[in-house]
Protein backbone atom coordinates (compact mmCIF):
# COMPACT_ATOMS: atom_id res chain seq x y z
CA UNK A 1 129.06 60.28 303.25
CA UNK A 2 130.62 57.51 301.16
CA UNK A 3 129.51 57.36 297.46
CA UNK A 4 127.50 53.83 296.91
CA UNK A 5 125.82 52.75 293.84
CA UNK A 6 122.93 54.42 294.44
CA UNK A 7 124.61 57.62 295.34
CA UNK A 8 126.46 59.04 291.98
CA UNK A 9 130.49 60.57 293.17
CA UNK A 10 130.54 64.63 292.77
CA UNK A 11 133.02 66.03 290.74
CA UNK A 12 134.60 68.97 292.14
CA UNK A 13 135.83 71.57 290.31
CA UNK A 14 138.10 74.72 291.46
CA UNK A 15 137.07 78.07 290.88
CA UNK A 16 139.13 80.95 289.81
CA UNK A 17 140.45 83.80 292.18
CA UNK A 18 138.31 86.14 290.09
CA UNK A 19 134.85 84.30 288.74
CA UNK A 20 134.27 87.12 286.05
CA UNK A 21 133.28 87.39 282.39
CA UNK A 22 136.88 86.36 281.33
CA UNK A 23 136.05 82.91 282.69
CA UNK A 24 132.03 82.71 282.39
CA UNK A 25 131.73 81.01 279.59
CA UNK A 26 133.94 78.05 280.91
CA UNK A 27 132.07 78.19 283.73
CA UNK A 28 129.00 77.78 281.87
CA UNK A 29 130.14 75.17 279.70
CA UNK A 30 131.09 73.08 282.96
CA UNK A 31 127.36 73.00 283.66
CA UNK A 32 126.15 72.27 280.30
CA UNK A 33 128.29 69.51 280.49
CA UNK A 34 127.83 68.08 283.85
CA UNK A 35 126.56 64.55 284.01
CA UNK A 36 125.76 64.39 287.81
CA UNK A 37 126.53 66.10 291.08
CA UNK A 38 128.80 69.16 291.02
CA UNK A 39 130.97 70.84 293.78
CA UNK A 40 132.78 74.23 293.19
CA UNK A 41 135.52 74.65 295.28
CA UNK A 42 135.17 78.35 296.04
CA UNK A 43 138.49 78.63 298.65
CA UNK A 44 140.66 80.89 295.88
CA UNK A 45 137.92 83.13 294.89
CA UNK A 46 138.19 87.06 295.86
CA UNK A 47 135.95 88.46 293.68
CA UNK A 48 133.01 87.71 291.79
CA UNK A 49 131.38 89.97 289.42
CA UNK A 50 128.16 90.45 287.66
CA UNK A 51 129.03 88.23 285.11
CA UNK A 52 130.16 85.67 287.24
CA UNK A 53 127.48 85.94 289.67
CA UNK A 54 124.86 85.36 286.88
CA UNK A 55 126.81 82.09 285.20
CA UNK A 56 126.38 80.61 289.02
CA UNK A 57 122.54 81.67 289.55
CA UNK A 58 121.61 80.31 285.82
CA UNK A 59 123.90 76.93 286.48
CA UNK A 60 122.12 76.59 289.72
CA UNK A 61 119.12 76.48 288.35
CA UNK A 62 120.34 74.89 284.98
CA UNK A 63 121.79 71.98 287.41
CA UNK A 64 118.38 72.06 289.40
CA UNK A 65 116.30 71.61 286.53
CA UNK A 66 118.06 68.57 285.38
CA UNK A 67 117.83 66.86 288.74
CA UNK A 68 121.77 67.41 289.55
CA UNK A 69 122.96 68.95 293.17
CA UNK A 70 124.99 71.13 293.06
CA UNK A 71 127.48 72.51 296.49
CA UNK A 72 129.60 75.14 296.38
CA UNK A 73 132.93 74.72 299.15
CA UNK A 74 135.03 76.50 300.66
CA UNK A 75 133.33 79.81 300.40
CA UNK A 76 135.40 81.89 301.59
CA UNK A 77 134.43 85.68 303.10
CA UNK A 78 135.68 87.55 299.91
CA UNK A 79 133.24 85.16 297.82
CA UNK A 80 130.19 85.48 300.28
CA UNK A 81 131.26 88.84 300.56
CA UNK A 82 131.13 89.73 296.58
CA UNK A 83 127.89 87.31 296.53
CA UNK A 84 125.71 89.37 298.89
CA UNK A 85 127.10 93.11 297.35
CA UNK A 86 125.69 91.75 294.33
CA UNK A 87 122.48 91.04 295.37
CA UNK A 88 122.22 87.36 295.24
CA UNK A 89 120.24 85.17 297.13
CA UNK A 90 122.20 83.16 298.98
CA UNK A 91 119.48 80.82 300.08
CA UNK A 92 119.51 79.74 296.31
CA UNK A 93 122.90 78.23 296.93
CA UNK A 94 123.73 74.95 298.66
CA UNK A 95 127.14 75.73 300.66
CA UNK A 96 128.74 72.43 301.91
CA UNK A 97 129.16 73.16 305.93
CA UNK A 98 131.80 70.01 305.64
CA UNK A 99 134.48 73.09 305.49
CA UNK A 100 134.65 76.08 307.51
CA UNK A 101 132.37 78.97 306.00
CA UNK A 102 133.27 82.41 306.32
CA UNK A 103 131.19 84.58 308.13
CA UNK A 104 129.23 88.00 306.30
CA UNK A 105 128.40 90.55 308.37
């Protein structure tokens, strides 16, 4: 969908191979600092750890609360994969279905 006026442009942002507590507090400043829509390109990540895992769940709902969306793309099986050993909800995240989604069994 193009962006009009009325529809604020979504930065996207690449994640890292590995989304763990070396990078979670970059990650967690991104949010803090978002002014609008966010994407997270998730194609490079292979694993994501509990650190990682709760920097996305608490911007989610950080990005939620102040009335931004927020996709992730790309997901790729390794990140779905890591998402759902961890326990996470994936309901709670918006995957864009513009790119091809890996499939967890």
């Amino acid at each position: 969908m193009p962006n009009t006026p009325d529809t604020p442009s979504r930065e996207t942002t690449s994640l890292p191979g590995r989304l763990d507590l070396t990078n979670a507090a970059a990650l967690r400043d991104l949010f803090l600092e978002a002014d609008g829509p966010l994407a997270l390109d998730a194609s490079d990540v292979e694993v994501v750890t509990t650190a990682g895992l709760q920097v996305l769940m608490a911007g989610r709902d950080w990005m939620a609360d102040q009335g931004f969306d927020l996709r992730v793309v790309g997901a790729t099986p390794p990140f779905r994969s890591c998402l759902k050993d961890l326990g996470a909800d994936l309901t709670r995240i918006t995957f864009d279905t513009s790119l091809p989604q890996g499939e967890v069994a």
